[in-house]
C-alpha atoms as a PDB file:
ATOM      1  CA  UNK A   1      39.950  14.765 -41.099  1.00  0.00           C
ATOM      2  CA  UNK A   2      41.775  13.399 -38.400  1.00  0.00           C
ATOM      3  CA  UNK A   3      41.148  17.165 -36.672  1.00  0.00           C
ATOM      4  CA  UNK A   4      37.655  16.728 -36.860  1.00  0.00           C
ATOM      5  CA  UNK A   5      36.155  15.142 -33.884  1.00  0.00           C
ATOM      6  CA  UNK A   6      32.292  13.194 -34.381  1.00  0.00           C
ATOM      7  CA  UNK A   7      29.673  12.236 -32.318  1.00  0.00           C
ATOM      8  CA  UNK A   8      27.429   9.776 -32.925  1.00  0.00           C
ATOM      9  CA  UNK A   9      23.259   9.834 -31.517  1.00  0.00           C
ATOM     10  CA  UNK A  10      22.894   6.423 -29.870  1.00  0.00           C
ATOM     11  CA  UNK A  11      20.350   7.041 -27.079  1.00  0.00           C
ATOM     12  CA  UNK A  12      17.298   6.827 -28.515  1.00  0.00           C
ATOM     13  CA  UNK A  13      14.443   4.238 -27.495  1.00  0.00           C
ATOM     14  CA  UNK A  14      13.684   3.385 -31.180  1.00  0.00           C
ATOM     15  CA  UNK A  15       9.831   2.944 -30.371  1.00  0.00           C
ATOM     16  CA  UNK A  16       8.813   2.285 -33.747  1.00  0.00           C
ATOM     17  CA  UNK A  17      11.183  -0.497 -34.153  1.00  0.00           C
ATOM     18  CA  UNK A  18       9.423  -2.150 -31.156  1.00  0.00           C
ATOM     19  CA  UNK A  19       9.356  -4.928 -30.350  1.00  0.00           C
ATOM     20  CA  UNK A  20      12.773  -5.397 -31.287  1.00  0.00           C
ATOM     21  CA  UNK A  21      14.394  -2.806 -29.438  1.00  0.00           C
ATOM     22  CA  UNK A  22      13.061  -4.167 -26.203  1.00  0.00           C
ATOM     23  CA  UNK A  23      15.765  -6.744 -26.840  1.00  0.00           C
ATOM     24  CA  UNK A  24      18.720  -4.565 -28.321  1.00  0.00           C
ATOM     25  CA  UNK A  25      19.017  -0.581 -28.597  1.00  0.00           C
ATOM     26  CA  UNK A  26      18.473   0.111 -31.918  1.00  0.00           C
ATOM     27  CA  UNK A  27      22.282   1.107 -32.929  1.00  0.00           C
ATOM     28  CA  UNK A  28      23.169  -2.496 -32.202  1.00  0.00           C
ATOM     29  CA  UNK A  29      20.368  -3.561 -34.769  1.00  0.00           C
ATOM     30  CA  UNK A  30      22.627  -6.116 -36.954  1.00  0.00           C
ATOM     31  CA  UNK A  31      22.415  -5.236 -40.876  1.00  0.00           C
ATOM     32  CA  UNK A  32      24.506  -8.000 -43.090  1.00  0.00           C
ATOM     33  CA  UNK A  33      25.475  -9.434 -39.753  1.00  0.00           C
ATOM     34  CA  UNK A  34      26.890  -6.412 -38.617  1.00  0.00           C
ATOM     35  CA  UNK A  35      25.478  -3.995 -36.062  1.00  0.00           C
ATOM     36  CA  UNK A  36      24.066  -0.976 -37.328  1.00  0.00           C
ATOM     37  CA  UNK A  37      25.945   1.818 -35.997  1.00  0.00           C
ATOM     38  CA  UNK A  38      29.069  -0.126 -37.219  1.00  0.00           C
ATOM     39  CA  UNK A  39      28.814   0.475 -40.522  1.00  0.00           C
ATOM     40  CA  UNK A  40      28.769   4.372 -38.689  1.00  0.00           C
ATOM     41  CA  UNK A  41      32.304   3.698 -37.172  1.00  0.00           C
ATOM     42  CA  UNK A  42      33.361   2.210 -40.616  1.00  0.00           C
ATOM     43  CA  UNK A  43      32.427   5.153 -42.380  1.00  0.00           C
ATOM     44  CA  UNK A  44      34.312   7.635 -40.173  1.00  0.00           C
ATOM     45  CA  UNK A  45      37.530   5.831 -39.937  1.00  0.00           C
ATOM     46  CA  UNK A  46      37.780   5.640 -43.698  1.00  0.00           C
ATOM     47  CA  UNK A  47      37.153   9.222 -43.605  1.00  0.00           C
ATOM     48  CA  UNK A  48      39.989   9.925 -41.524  1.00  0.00           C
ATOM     49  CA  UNK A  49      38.353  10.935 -37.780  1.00  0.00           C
ATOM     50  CA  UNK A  50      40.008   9.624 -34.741  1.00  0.00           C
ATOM     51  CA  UNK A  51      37.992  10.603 -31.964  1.00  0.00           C
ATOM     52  CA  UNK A  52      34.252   9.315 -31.792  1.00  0.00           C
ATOM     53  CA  UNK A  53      31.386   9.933 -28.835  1.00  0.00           C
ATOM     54  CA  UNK A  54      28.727   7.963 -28.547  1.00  0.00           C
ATOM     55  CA  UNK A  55      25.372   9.336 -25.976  1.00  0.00           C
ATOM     56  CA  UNK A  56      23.718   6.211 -24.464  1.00  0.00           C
ATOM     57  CA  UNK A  57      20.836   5.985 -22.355  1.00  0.00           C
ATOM     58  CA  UNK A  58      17.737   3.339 -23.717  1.00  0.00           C
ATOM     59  CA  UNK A  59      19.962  -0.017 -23.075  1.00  0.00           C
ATOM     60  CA  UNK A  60      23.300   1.922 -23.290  1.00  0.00           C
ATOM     61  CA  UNK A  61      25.135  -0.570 -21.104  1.00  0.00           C
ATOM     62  CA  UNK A  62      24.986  -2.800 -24.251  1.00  0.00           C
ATOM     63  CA  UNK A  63      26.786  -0.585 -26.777  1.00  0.00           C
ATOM     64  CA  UNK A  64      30.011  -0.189 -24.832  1.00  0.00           C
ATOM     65  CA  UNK A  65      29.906  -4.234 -24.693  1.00  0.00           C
ATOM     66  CA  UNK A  66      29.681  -4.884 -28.165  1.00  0.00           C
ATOM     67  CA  UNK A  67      32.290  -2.260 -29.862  1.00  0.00           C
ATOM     68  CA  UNK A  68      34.545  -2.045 -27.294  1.00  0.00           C
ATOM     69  CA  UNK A  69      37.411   0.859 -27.426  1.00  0.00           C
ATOM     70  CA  UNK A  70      36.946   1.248 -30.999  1.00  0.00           C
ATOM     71  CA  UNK A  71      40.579   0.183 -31.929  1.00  0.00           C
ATOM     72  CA  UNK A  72      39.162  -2.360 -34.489  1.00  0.00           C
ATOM     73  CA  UNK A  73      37.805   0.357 -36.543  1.00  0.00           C
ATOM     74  CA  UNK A  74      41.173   2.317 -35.770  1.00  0.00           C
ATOM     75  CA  UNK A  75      39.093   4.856 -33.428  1.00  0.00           C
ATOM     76  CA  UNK A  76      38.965   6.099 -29.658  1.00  0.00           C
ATOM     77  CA  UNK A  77      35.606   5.991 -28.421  1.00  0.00           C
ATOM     78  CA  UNK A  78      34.422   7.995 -25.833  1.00  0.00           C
ATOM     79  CA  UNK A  79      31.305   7.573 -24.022  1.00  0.00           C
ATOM     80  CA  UNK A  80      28.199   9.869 -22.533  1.00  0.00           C
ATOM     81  CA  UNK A  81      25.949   8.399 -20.575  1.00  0.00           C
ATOM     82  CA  UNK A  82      22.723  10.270 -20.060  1.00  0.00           C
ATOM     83  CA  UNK A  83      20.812   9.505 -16.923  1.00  0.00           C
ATOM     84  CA  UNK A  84      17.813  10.946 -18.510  1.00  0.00           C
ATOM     85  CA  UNK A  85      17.760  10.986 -22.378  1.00  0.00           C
ATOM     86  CA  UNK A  86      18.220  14.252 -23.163  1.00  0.00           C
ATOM     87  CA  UNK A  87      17.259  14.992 -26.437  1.00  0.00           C
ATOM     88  CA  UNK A  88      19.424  15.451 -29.930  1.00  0.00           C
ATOM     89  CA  UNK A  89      20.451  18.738 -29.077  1.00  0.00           C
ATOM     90  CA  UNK A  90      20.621  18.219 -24.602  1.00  0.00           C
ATOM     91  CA  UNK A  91      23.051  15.213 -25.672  1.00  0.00           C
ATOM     92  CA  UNK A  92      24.941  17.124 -27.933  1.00  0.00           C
ATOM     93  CA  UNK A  93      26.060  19.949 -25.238  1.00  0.00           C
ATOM     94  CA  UNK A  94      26.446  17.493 -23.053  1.00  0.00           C
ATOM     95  CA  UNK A  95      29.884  16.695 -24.891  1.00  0.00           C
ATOM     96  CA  UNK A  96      30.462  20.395 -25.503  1.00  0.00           C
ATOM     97  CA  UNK A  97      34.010  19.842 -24.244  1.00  0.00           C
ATOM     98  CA  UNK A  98      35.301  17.029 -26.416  1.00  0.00           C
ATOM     99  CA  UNK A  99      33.391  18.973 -29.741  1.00  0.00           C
ATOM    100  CA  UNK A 100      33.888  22.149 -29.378  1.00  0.00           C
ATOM    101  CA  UNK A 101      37.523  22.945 -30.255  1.00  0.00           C
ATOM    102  CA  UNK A 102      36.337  22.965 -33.453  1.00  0.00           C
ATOM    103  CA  UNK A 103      34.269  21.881 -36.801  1.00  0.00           C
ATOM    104  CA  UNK A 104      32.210  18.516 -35.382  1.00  0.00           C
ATOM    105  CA  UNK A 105      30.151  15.651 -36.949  1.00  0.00           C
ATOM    106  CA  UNK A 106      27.231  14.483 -35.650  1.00  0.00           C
ATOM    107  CA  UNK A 107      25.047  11.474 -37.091  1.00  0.00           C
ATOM    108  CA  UNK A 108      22.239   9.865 -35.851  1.00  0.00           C
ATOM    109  CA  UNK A 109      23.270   6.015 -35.687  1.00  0.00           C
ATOM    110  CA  UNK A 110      19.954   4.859 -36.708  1.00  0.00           C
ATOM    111  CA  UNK A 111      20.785   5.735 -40.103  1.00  0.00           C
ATOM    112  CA  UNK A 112      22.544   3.528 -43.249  1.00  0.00           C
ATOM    113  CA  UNK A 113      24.016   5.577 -45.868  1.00  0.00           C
ATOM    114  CA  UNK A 114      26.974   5.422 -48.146  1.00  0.00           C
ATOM    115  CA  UNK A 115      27.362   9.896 -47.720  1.00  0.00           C
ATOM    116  CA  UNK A 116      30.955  10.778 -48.324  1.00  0.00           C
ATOM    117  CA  UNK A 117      31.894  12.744 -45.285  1.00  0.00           C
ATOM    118  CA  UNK A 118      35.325  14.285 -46.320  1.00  0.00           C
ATOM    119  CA  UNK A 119      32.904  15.447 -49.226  1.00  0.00           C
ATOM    120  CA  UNK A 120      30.407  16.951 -47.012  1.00  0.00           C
ATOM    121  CA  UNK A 121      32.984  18.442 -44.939  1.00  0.00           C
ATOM    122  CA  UNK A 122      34.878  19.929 -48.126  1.00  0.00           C
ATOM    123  CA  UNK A 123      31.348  21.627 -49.355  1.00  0.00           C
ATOM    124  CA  UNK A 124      30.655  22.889 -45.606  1.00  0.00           C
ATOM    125  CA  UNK A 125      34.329  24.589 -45.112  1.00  0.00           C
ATOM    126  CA  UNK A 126      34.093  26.369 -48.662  1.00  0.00           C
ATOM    127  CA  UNK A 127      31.003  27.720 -47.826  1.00  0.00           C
ATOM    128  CA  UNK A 128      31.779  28.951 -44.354  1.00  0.00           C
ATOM    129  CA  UNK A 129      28.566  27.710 -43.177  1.00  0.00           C
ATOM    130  CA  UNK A 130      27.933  27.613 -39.078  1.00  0.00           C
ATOM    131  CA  UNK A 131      26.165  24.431 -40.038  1.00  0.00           C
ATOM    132  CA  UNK A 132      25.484  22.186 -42.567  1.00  0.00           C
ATOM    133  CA  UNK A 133      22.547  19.199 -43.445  1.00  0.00           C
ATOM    134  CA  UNK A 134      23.290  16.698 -45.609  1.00  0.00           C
ATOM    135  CA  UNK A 135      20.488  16.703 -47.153  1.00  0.00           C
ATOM    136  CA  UNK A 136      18.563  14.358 -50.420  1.00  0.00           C
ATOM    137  CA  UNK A 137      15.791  14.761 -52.320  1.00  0.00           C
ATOM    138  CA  UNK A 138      11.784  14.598 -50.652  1.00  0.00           C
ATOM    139  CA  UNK A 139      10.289  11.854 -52.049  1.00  0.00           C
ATOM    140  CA  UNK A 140       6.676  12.429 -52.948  1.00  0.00           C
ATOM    141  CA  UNK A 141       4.071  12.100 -50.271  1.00  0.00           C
ATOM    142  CA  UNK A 142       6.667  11.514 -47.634  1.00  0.00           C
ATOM    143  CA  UNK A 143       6.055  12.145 -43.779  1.00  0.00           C
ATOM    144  CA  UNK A 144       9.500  13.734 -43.609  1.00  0.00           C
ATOM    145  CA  UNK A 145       9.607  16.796 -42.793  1.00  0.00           C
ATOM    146  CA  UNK A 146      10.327  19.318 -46.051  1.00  0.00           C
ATOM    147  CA  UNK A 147      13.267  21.903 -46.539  1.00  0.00           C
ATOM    148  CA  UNK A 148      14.188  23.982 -49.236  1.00  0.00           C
ATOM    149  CA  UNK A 149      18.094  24.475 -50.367  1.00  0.00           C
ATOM    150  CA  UNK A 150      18.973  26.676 -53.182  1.00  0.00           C
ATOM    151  CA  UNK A 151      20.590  25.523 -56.127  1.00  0.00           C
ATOM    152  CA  UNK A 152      24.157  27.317 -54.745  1.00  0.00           C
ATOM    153  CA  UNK A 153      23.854  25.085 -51.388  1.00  0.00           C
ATOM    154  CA  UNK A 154      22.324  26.632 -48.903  1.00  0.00           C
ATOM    155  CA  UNK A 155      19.218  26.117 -46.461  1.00  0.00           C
ATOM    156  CA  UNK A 156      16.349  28.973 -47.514  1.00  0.00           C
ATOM    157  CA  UNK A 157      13.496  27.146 -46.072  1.00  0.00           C
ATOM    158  CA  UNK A 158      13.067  25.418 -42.439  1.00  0.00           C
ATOM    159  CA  UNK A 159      10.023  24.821 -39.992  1.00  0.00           C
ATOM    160  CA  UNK A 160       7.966  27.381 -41.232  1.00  0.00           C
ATOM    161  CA  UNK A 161      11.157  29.852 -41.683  1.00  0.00           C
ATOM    162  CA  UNK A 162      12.457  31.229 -45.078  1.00  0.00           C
ATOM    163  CA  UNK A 163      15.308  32.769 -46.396  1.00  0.00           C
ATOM    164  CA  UNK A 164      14.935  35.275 -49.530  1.00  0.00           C
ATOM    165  CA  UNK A 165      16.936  33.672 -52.894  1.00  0.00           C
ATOM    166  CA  UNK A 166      16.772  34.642 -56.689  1.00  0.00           C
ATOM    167  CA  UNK A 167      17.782  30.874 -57.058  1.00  0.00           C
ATOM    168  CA  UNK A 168      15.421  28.475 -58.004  1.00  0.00           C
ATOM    169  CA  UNK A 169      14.623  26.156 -54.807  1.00  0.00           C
ATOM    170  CA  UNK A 170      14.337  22.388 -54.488  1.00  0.00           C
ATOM    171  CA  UNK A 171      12.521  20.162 -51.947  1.00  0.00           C
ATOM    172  CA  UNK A 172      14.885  18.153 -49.697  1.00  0.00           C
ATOM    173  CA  UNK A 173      14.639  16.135 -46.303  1.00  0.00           C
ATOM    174  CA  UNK A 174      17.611  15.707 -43.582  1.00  0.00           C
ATOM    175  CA  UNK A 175      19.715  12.677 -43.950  1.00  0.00           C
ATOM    176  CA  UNK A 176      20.832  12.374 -40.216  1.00  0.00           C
ATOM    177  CA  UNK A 177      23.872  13.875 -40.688  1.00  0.00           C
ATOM    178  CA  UNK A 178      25.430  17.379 -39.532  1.00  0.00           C
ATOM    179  CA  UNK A 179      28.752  18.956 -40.007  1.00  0.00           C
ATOM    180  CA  UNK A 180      28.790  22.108 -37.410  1.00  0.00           C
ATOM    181  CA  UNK A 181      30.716  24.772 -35.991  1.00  0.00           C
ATOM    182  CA  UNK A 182      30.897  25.671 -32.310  1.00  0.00           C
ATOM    183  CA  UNK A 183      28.779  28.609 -32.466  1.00  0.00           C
ATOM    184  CA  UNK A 184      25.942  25.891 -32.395  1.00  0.00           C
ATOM    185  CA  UNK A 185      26.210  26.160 -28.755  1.00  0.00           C
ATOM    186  CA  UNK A 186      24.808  29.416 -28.561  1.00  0.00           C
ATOM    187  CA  UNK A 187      21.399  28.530 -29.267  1.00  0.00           C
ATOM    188  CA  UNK A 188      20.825  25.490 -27.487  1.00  0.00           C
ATOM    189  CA  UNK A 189      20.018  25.724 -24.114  1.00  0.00           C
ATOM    190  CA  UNK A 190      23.250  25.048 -21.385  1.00  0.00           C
ATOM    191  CA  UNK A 191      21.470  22.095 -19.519  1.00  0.00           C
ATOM    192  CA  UNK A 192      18.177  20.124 -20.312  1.00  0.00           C
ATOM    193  CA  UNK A 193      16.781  18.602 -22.722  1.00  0.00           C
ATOM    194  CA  UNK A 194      16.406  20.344 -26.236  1.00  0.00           C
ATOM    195  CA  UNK A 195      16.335  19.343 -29.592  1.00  0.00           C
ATOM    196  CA  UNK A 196      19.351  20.192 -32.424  1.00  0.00           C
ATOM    197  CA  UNK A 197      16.449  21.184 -35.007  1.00  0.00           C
ATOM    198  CA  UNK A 198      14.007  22.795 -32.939  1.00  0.00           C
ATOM    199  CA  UNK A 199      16.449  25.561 -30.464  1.00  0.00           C
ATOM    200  CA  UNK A 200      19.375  24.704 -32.429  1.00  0.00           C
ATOM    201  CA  UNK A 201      18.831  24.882 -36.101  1.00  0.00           C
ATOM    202  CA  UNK A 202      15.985  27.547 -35.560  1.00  0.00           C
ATOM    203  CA  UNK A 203      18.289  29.924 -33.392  1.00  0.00           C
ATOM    204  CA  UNK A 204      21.115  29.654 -36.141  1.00  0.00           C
ATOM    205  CA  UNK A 205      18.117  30.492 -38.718  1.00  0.00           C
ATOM    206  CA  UNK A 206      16.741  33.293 -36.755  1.00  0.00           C
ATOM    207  CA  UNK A 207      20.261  34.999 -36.140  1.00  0.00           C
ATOM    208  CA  UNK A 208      21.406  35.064 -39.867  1.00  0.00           C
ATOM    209  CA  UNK A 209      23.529  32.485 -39.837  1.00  0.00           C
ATOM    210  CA  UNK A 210      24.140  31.059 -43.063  1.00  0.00           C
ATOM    211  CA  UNK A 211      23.214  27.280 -43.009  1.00  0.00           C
ATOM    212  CA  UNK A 212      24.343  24.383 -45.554  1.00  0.00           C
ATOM    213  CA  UNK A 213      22.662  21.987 -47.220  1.00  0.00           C
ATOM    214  CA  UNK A 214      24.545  19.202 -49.325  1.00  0.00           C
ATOM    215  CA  UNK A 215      22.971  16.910 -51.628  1.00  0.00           C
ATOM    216  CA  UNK A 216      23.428  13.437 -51.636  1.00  0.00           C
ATOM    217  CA  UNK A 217      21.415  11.330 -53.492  1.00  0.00           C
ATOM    218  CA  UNK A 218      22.712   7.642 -52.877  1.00  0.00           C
ATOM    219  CA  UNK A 219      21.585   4.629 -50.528  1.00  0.00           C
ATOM    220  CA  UNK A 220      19.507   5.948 -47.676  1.00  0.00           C
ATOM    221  CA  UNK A 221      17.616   3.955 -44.549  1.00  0.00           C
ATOM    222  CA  UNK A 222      16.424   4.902 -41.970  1.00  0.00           C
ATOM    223  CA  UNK A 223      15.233   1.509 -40.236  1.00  0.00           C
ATOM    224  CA  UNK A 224      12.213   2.877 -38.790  1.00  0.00           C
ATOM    225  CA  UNK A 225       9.974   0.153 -38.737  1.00  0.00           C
ATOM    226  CA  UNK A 226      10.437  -3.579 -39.220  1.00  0.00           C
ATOM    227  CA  UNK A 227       9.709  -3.392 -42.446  1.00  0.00           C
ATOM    228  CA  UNK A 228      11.521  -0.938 -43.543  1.00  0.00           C
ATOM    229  CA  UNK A 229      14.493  -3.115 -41.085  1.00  0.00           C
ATOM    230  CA  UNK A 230      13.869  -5.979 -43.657  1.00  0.00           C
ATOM    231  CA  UNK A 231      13.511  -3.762 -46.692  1.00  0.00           C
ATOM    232  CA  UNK A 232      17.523  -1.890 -45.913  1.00  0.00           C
ATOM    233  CA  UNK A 233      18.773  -5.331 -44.901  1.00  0.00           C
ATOM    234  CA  UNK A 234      18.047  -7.173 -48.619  1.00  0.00           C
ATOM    235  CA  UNK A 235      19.199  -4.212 -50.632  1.00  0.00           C
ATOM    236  CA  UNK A 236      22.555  -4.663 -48.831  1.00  0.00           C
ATOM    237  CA  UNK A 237      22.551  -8.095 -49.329  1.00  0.00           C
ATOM    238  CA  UNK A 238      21.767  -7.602 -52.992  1.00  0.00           C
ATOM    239  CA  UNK A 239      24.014  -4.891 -53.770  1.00  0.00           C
ATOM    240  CA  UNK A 240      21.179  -2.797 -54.304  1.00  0.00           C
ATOM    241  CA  UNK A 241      22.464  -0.608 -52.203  1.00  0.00           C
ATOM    242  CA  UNK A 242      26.313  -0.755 -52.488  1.00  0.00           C
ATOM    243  CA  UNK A 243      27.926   0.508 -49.154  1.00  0.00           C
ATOM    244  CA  UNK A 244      31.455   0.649 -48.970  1.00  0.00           C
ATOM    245  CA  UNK A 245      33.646  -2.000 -46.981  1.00  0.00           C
ATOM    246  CA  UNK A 246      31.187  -4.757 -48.161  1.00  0.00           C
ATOM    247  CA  UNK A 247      30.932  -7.296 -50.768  1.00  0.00           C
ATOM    248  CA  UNK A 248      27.160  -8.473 -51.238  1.00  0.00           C
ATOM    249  CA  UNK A 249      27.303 -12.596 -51.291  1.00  0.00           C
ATOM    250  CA  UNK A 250      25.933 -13.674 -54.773  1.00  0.00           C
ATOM    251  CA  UNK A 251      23.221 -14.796 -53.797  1.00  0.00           C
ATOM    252  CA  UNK A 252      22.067 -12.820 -51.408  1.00  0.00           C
ATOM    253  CA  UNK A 253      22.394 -15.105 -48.367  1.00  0.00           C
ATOM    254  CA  UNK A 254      24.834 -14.056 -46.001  1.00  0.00           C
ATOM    255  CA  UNK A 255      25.149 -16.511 -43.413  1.00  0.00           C
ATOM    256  CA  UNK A 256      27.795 -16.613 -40.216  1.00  0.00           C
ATOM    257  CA  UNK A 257      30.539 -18.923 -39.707  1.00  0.00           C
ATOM    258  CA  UNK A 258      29.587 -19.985 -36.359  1.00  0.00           C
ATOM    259  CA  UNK A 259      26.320 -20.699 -37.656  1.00  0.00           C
ATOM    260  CA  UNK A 260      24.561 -23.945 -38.224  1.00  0.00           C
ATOM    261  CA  UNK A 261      22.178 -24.237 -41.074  1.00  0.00           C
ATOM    262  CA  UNK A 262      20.737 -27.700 -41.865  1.00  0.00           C
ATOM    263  CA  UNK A 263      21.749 -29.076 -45.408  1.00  0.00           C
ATOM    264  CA  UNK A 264      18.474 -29.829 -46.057  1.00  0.00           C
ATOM    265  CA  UNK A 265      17.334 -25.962 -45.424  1.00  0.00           C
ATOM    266  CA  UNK A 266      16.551 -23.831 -48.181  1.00  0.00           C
ATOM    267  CA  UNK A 267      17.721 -20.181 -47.445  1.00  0.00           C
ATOM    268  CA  UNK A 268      16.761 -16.597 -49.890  1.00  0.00           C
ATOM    269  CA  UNK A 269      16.224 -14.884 -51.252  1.00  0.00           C
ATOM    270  CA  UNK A 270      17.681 -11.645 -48.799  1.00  0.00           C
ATOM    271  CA  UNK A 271      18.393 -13.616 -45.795  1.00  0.00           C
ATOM    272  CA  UNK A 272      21.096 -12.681 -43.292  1.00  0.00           C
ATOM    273  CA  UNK A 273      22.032 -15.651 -40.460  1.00  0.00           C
ATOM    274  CA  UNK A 274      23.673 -14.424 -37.412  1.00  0.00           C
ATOM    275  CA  UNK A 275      26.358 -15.799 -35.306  1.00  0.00           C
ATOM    276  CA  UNK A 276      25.351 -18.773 -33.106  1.00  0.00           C
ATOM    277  CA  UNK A 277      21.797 -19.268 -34.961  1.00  0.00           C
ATOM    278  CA  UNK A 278      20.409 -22.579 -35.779  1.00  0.00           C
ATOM    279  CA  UNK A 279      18.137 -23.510 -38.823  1.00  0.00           C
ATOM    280  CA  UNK A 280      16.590 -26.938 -38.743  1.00  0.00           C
ATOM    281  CA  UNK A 281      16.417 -29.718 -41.680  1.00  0.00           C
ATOM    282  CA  UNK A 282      13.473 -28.431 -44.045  1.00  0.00           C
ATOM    283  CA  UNK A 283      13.229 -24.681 -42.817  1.00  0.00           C
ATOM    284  CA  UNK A 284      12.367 -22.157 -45.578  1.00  0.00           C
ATOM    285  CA  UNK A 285      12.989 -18.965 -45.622  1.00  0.00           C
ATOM    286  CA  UNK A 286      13.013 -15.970 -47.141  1.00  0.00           C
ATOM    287  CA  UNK A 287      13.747 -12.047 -46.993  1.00  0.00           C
ATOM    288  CA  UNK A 288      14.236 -12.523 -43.144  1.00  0.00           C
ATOM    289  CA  UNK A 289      16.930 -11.943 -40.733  1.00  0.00           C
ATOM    290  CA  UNK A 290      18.129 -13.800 -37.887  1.00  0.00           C
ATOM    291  CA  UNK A 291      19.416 -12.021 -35.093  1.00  0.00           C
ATOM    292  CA  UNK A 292      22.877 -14.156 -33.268  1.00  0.00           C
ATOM    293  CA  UNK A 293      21.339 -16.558 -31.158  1.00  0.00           C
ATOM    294  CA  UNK A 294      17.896 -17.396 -32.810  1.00  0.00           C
ATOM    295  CA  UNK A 295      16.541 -20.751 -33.624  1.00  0.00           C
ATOM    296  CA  UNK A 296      14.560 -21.715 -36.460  1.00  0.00           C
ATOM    297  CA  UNK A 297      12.646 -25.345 -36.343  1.00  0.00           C
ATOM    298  CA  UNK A 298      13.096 -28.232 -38.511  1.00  0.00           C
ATOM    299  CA  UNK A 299      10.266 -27.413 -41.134  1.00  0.00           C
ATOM    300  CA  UNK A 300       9.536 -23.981 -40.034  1.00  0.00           C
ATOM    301  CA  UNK A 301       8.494 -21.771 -43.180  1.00  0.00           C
ATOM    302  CA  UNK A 302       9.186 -17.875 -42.701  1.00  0.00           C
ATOM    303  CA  UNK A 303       9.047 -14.831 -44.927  1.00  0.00           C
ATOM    304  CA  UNK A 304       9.596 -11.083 -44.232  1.00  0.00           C
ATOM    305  CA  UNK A 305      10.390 -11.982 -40.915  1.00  0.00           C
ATOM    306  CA  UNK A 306      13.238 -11.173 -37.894  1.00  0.00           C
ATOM    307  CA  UNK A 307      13.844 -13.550 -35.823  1.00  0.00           C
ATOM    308  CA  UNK A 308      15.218 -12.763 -32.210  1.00  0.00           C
ATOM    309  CA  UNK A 309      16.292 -15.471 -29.836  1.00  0.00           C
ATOM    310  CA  UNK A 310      12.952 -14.233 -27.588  1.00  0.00           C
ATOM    311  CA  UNK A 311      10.854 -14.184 -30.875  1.00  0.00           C
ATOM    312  CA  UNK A 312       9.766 -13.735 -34.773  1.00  0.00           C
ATOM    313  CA  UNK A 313       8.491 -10.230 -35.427  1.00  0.00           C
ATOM    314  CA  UNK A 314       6.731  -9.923 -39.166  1.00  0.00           C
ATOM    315  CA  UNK A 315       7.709  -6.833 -41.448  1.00  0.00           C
ATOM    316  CA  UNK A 316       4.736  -7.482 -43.916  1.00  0.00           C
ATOM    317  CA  UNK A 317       2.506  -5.538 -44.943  1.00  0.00           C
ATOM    318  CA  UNK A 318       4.024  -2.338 -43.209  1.00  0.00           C
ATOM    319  CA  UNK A 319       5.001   1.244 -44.295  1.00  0.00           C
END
């Protein structure tokens, strides 16, 4: 894949995440003590890409900072910087020149998956699709919104639009991931903001353009709220959700070398401790995460909780 250029969505405010993302821009999140579009980069080196951009507007000065050049994941990053945000599909023409030489990636960096994306690219190149979703299956009652594939692969049903198939259809929702062909570039407007669904995706439907959708079924977050934060970060731990490139600790407590956690502190289960954090003699706590920096007291007691060096947000109790 090392012909296959990606970009990677990184300027979003992540409002539901707030407060938290007043403090860091969501794709800097850390997940296992790592930040979350890392495990992003990780994926796409071990898939064999090269070349990387990364859009940045909410707090974008901060991403550059932490992942430097992108040589420790063996990648060149290059960056976009977007005055105003301009939207999934406004940020994606933006970088028209570096993608459109050919087949692209683009995935949101919001997102934790384990999606093979040699496979994805494999199932989009046999089908000669102009662009493909990875998709998985809707869960029941969820706010996502619903598409239809066909049991051969493709899209048949999207925002109100639908394709004509003999096959039997199944329910799916978008994983945050798109392989895509230049031709995208056609229906999204030249300048502006826009969005790669709603001019994009739409455009491609309305002109006939035979659109992909590949199935994936395994691990899948999408971080959107702190308790759904909390909820991705202790199935890593765990190995409930194995992603590749990481060994869950036994127990479930991953804490940092340059940590310092009291002897007398009783940590899990599902608790990450960043780098630099202190935990004081007596502290308790469980399914939390410590951002690098924090500070828990001597006798504190948490649970389902991030802690930030500013503060402790709670992920109880939400959907």
């Amino acid at each position: 894949m090392s012909d296959v250029r990606a970009m990677l969505l990184a300027a979003g405010f992540g409002t539901r995440l707030r407060p938290l993302t007043d403090e860091l821009p969501k794709p800097l999140v850390p997940v296992a003590n790592r930040p979350l579009i890392a495990w992003s980069l990780d994926r796409l080196s071990r898939a064999g890409v090269v070349e990387v951009g990364i859009n940045l507007h909410h707090l974008g000065r901060a991403i550059p900072a932490a992942l430097g050049d992108g040589s420790r994941w063996g990648l060149s990053l290059r960056w976009s910087e977007e005055e105003q945000i301009l939207g999934t599909g406004g940020g994606i023409v933006r970088m028209r020149p570096f993608l459109q030489a050919g087949t692209f990636l683009v995935l949101n960096s919001d997102v934790l998956s384990a999606v093979d994306l040699s496979e994805a690219l494999a199932f989009h190149r046999k089908g000669g699709f102009a662009a493909t979703m990875v998709v998985r299956p809707l869960p029941a009652g969820a706010a996502y919104t619903a598409l239809e594939c066909d049991a051969s692969g493709r899209l048949v049903s999207f925002k109100g639009r639908q394709r004509r198939t003999g096959a039997e259809r199944r329910a799916c929702m978008f994983c945050g991931l798109h392989v895509l062909e230049p031709v995208l570039f056609e229906h999204l407007p030249a300048e502006g903001f826009s969005c790669i669904n709603d001019q994009g995706y739409t455009g491609m439907f309305d002109a006939g353009l035979d659109l992909g959708a590949f199935w994936y079924d395994g691990p899948w977050f999408d971080l959107g709220t702190p308790a759904r934060y909390l909820e991705a970060s202790g199935a890593v731990l765990t190995g409930r959700a194995r992603l590749p490139g990481f060994d869950p600790p036994a127990d479930g407590v991953l804490v940092d070398a340059l940590a310092e956690v009291d002897p007398c502190a009783r940590l899990g289960p599902e608790v990450a401790v960043g780098p630099g954090c202190e935990v004081g003699a007596g502290a308790r706590l469980s399914h939390c995460v410590l951002w690098p920096g924090a500070r828990v007291a001597a006798g504190a007691r948490l649970a389902a909780a991030v802690v930030t060096p500013d503060r402790v947000v709670s992920g109880a109790g939400e959907g």
